[in-house]
Protein backbone atom coordinates (compact mmCIF):
# COMPACT_ATOMS: atom_id res chain seq x y z
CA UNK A 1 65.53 123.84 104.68
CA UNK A 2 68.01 125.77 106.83
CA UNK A 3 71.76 126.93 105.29
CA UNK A 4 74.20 124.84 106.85
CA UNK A 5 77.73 125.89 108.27
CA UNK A 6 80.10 122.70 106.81
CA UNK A 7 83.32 122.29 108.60
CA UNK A 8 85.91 120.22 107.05
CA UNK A 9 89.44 118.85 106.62
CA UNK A 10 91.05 118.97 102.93
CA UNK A 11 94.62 118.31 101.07
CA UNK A 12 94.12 119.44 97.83
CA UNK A 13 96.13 118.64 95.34
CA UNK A 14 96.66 119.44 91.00
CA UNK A 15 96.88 116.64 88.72
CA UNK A 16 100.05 116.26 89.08
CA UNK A 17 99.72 115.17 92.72
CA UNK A 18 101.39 118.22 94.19
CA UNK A 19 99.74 119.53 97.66
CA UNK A 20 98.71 122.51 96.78
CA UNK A 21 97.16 123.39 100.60
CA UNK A 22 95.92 121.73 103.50
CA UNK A 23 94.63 122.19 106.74
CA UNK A 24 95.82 119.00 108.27
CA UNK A 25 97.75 119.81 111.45
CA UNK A 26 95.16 122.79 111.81
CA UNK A 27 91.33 124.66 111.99
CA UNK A 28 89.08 122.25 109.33
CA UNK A 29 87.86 125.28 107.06
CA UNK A 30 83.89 126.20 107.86
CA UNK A 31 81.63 127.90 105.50
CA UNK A 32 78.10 128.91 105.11
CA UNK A 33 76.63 126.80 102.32
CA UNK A 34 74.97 129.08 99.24
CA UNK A 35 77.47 132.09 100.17
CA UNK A 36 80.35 132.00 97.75
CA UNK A 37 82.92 131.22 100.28
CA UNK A 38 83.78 128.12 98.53
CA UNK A 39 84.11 126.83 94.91
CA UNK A 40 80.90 125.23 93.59
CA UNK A 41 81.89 122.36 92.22
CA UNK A 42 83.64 121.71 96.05
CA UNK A 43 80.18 122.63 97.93
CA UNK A 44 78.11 120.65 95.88
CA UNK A 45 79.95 117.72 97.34
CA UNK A 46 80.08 118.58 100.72
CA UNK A 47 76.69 119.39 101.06
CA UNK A 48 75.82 115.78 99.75
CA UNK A 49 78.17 114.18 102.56
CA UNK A 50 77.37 113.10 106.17
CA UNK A 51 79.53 113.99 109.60
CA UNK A 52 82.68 111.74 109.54
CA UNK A 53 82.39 111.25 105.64
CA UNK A 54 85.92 110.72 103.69
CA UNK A 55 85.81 111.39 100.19
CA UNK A 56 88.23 112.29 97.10
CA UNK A 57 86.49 114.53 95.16
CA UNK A 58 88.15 115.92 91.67
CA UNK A 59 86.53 119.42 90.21
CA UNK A 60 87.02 120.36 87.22
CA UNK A 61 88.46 123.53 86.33
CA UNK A 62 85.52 125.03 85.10
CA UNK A 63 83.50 124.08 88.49
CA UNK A 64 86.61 125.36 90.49
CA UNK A 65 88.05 128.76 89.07
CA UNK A 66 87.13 128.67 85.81
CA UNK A 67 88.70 128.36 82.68
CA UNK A 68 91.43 130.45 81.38
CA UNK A 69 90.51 133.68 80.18
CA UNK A 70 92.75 135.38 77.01
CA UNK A 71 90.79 138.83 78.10
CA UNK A 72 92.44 138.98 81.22
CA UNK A 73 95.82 138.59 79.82
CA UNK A 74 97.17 142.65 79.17
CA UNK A 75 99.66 144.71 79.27
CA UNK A 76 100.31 147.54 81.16
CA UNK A 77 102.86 150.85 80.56
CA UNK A 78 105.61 150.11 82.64
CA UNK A 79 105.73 153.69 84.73
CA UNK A 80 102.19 152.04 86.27
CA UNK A 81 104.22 150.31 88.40
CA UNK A 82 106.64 151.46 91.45
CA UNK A 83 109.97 151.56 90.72
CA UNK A 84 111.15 148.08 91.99
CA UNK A 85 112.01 145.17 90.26
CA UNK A 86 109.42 143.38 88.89
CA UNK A 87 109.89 140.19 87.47
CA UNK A 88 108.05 136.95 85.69
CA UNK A 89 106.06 135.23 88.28
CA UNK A 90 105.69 137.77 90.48
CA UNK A 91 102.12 138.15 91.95
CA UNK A 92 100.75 140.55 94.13
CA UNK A 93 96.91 141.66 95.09
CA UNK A 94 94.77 144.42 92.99
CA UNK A 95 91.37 146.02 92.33
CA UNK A 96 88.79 146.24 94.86
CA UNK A 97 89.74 145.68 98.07
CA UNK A 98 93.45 143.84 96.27
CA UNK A 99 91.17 140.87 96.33
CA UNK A 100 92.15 139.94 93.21
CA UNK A 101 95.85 138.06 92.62
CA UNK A 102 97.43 139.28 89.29
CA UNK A 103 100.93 137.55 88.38
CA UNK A 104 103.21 138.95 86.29
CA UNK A 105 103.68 137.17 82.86
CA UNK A 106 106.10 139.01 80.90
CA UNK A 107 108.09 142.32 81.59
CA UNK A 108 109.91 144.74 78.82
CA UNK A 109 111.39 148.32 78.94
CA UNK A 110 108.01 149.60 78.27
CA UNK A 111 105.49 147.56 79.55
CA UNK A 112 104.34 144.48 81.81
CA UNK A 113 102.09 141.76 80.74
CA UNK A 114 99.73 140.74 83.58
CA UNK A 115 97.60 137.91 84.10
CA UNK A 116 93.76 138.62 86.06
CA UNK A 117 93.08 134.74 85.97
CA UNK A 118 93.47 133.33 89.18
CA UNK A 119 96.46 131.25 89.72
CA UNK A 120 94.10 127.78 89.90
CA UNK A 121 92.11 128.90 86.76
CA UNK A 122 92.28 125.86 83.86
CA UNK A 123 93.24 123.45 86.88
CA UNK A 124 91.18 120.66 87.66
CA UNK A 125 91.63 119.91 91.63
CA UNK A 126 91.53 117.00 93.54
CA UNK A 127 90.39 117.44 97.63
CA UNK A 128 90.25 114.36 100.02
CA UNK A 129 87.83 115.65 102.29
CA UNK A 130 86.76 114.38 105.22
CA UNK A 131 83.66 116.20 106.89
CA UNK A 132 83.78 116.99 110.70
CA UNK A 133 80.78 119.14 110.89
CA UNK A 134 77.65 120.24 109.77
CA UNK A 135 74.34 122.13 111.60
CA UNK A 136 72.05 124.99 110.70
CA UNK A 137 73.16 128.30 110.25
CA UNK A 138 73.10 131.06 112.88
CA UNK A 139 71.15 134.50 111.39
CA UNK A 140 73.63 136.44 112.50
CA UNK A 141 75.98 134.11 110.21
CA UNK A 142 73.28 134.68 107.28
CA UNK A 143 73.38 138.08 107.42
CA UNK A 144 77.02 138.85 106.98
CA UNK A 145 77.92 135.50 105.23
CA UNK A 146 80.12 134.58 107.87
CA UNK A 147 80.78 131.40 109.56
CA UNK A 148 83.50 131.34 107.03
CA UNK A 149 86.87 130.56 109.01
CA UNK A 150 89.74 131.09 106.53
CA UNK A 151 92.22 129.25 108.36
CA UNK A 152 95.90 130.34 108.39
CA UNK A 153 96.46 128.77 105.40
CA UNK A 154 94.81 131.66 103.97
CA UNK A 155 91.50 130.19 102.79
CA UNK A 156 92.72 129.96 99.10
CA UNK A 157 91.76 126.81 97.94
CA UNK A 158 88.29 126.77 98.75
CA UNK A 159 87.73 130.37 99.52
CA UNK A 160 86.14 131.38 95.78
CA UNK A 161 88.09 134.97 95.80
């Protein structure tokens, strides 16, 4: 069977009930099933559901971003950083390509205490989806694992980076 590019619509929301992104008023978000452009516990879903399709769908964390991880809590000499004020909370983008979001956890004279977990990781998320698309995939779409359209929302609930 063929890899499908699924296009949808999503709100998604923690378990508190707080929209955490959407792309209502916008693109739906399209991916390349089997790529990686989309948390697994999310695709497995989608891939189950027909064109026009509404569903709530709740993943749990460790189907989403994973659990927390203690390892990637650690702290860093201070003078590794630029000379602005850096705060609690703050997050910006490092490591390869700064695909990776690191927030800022704890700051003292000497050092900074950084968090590698993704923002989302130990959440379980809720989606109301609603499918608008679905065909074969193109091989020029295979190839580069595209067909992935982060929309201007950025892509980051379902993007898997």
């Amino acid at each position: 069977m063929n890899k499908q590019v699924i296009s949808f619509h999503y709100t998604l929301t923690d378990p508190d009930g707080k929209t955490l992104d959407s792309s209502a008023g916008g693109e739906p978000l399209s991916f390349v099933e089997g790529t990686g452009h989309i948390i697994p516990g999310l695709e497995t879903h989608l891939s189950a559901m027909a064109v026009g399709d509404k569903k709530r769908v709740t993943v749990a964390a460790k189907e989403a971003y994973g659990e927390r991880d203690a390892a990637r809590v650690m702290e860093v000499p201070r003078d590794k950083f630029p000379a602005q004020e850096i705060k609690v909370g703050d997050q910006f983008r490092a490591g390869a390509a700064e695909a990776m979001v690191v927030t800022v956890t704890k700051v003292s004279l000497s050092h900074v205490t950084i968090d590698t977990n993704h923002p989302l990781a130990g959440v379980d998320l809720t989606f109301d989806v609603e499918l608008v698309a679905k065909r074969d995939a193109k091989p020029e779409e295979l190839e580069c694992c595209h067909g992935a359209h982060h929309d201007e929302h950025g892509g980051g609930c379902c993007g898997g980076h």
